[in-house]
Each structure stands twice: as structure tokens, then as C-alpha cells.
Protein backbone atom coordinates (compact mmCIF):
# COMPACT_ATOMS: atom_id res chain seq x y z
CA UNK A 1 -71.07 -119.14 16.84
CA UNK A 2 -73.23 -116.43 16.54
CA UNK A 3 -76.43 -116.38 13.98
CA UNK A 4 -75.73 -112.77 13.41
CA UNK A 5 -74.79 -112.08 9.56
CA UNK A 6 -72.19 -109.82 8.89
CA UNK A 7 -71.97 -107.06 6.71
CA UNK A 8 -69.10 -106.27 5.38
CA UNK A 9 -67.69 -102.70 4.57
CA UNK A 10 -64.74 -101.68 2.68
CA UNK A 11 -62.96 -100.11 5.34
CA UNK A 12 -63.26 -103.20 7.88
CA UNK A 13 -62.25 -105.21 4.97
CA UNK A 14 -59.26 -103.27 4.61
CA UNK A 15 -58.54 -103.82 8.22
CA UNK A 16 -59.24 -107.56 8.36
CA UNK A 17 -56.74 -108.08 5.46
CA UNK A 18 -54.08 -105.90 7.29
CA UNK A 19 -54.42 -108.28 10.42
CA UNK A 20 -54.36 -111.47 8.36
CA UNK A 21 -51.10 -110.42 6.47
CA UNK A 22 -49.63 -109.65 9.94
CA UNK A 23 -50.60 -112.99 10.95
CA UNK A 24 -49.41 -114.56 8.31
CA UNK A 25 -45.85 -112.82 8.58
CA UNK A 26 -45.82 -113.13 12.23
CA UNK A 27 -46.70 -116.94 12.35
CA UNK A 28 -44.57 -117.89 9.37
CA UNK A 29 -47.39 -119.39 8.07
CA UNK A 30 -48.10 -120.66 4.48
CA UNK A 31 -51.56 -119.62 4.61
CA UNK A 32 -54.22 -117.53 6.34
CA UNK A 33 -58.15 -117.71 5.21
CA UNK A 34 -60.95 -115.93 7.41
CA UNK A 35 -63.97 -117.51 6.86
CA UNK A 36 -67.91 -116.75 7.44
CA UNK A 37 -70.10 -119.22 9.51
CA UNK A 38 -71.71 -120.52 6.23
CA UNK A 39 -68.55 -121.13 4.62
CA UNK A 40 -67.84 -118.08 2.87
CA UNK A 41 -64.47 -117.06 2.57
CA UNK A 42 -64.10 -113.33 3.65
CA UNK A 43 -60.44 -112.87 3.36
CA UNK A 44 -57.17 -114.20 2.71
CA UNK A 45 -53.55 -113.99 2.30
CA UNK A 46 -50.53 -115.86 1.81
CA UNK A 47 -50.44 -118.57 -0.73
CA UNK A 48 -53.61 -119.25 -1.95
CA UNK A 49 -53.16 -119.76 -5.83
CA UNK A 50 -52.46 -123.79 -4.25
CA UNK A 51 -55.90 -124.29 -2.68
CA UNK A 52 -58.78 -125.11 -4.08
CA UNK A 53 -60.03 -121.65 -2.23
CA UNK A 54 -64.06 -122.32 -2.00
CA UNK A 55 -63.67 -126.13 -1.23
CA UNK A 56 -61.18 -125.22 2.08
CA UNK A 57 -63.75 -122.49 3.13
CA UNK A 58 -67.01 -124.76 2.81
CA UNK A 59 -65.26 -127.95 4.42
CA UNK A 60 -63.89 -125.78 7.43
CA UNK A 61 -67.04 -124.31 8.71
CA UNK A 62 -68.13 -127.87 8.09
CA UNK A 63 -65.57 -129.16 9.87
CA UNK A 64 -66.46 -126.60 12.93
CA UNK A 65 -69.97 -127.15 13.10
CA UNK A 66 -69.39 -131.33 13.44
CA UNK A 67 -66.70 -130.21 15.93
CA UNK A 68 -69.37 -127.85 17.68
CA UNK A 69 -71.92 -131.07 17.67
CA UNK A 70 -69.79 -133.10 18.90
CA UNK A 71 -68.74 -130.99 21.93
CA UNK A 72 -72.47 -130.89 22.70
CA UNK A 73 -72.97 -134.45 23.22
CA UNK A 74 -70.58 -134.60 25.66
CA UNK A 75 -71.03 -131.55 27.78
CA UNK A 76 -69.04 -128.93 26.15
CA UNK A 77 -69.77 -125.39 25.04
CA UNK A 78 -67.27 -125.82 22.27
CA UNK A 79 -64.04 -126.72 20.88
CA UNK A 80 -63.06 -123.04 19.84
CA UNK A 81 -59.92 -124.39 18.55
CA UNK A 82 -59.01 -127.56 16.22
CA UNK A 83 -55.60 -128.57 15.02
CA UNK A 84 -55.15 -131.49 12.20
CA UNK A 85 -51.42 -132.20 12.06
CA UNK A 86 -50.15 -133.29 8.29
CA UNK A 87 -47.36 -135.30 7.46
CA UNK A 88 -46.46 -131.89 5.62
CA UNK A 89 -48.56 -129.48 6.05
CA UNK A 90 -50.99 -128.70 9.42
CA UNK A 91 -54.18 -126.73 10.08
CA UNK A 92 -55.20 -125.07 13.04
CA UNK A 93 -58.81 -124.03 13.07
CA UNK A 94 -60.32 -121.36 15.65
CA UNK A 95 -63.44 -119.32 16.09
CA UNK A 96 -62.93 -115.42 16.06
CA UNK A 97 -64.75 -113.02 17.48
CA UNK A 98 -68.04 -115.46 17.71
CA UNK A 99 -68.45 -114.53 14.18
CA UNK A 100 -66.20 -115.88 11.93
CA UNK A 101 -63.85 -119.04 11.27
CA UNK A 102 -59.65 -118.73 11.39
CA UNK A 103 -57.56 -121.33 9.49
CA UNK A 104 -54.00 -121.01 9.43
CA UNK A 105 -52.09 -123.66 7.28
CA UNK A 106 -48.41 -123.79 8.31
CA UNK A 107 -45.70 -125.83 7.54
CA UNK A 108 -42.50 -126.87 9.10
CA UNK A 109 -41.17 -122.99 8.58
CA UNK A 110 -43.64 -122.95 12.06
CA UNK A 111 -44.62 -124.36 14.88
CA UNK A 112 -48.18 -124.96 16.53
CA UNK A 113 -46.80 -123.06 19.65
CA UNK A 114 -45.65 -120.11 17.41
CA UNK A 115 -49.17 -120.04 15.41
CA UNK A 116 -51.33 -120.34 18.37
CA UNK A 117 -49.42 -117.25 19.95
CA UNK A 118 -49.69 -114.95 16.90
CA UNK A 119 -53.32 -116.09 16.59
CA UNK A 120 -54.44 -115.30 19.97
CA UNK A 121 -52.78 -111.94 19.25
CA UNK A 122 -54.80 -111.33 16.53
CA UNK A 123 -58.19 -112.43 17.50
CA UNK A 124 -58.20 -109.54 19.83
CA UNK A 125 -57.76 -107.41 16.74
CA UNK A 126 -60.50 -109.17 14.98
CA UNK A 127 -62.62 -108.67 17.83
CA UNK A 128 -62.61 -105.17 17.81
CA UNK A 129 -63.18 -105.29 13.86
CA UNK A 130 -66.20 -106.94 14.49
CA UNK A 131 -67.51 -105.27 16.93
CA UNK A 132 -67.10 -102.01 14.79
CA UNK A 133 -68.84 -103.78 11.99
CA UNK A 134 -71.80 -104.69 14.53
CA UNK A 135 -72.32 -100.89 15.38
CA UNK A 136 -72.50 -99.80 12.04
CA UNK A 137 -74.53 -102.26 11.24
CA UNK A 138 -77.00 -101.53 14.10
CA UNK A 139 -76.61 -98.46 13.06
CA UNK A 140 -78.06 -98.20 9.39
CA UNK A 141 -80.94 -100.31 10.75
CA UNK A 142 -82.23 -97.85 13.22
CA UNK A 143 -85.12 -95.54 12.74
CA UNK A 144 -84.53 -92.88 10.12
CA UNK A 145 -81.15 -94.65 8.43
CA UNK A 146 -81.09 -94.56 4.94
CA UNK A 147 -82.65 -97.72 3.17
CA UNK A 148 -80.78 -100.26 1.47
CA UNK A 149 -81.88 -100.80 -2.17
CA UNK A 150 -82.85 -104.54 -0.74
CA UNK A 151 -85.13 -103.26 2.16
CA UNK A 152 -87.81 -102.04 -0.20
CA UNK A 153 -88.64 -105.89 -1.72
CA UNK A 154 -91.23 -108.03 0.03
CA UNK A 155 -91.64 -111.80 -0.24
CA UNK A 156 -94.54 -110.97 -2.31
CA UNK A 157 -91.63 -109.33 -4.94
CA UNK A 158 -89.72 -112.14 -4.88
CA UNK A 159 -92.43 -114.65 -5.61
CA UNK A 160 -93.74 -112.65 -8.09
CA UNK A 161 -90.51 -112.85 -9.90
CA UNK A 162 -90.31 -117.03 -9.91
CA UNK A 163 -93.97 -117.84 -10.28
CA UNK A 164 -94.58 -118.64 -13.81
């Protein structure tokens, strides 16, 4: 995936939760998370009161970046999708957008065939989400954008505030 951090504004968020619900109603899934490259969860839907929310997030982008090292040692780019079929429940895993992580937990309400449909479907839309998110971020880092109230602190600053 890409190193690039994302920033996230309202308004994308907005839009990244409107996809996810889609997908979620679309795929007949149980459960949709998007997820940040360190583990972060950035949004969700469905039913997520039954996951431990934070643990699922943390052990998915680990999960992707064993997946990504073991694609390496044997010649591949990447596996840009991962499925782990449950006796109940399953998991399909898939990189969005070269930013972000997908997991969809579905049941037998689903099928993999019907989830990996809807979530090609919306990966397009994510795509485009991100790539608005990349301009505006590009954007309030050229020359004359407004500071942020973090660009003003130096490394100086912040060991200042921990040395004793």
C-alpha cells in the first residue's frame, strides 16, 4: 500500500460511510469496517456492537502486511484480496484505493461471489474518495495555504516538552 497518510475531512467521511452502508446492504453482509494501513479503523457499519472493534482493525492490517510479505518472497506484487472462510462466519479482506484496508464479514445470508461483486463496485467509489482527499490534501500544503495549528511545532518543541 501506499506510505501516504490520509487526512480525513468531514465531508469525505460522510461519503465513505454512505458507500460502506451501500455495501453492506448490497452484499447482505453482517459487517463492513474500512480500515487505515496502521490499523486504524476509519469507518464502519453494520453490526459492530459484536466485535471487539480495535482488535479486528489492528489484526487485519496485520494480517495484510504478512500477506503482502509473503507475496514478496515468492514473486508477487501482492495479494490485494484475502478470504478466510468460517464454519459460520467468513472474511474477505481487500486493499482499496492503495490506501486503505476493506473487510467485509458475511454470513450465510451471502455468498463470496455476491460480496466480491458489490465490493469491486465500491472500490471504484472509494477510489475517487481518495483521490479527492489527496487533492485537498496537496492542496492545504502548498505555498500560501493556511497553517495547521500542528505545522508551527518543531522537534525542538516536542523535546522540550518530555525532557525533564
Amino acid at each position: 500500500m501506499a506510505s501516504m497518510d490520509l487526512v480525513l475531512y468531514e465531508e469525505e467521511i460522510h461519503l465513505l460511510e454512505e458507500v460502506l452502508q451501500r455495501l453492506r446492504h448490497d452484499s447482505n453482509a453482517r459487517a463492513v469496517f474500512l480500515i487505515d494501513k496502521n490499523g486504524q479503523q476509519m469507518a464502519s457499519e453494520g453490526e459492530i456492537e459484536n466485535f471487539d472493534t480495535t482488535s479486528l482493525a489492528s489484526l487485519t492490517a496485520g494480517n495484510v502486511a504478512a500477506t503482502d510479505s509473503l507475496a514478496k518472497l515468492i514473486g508477487e506484487r501482492e495479494f490485494s484480496v484475502l478470504f478466510h472462510e468460517g464454519e459460520r462466519d467468513h472474511i474477505h479482506i481487500s486493499i482499496v484505493g492503495k490506501r486503505a484496508i476493506l473487510l467485509v464479514i458475511f454470513d450465510e445470508r451471502s455468498s463470496l461471489g455476491l460480496v466480491r461483486l458489490r465490493v469491486k463496485r465500491a472500490s471504484g467509489e472509494f477510489d475517487k474518495i481518495f483521490e479527492t482527499m489527496a487533492q485537498k490534501a496537496s492542496a492545504g500544503t502548498e505555498v500560501g495555504a493556511a497553517p495547521t495549528p500542528f505545522s508551527e511545532i518543531t522537534d525542538d518543541d516536542i523535546d522540550a516538552l518530555f525532557s525533564d
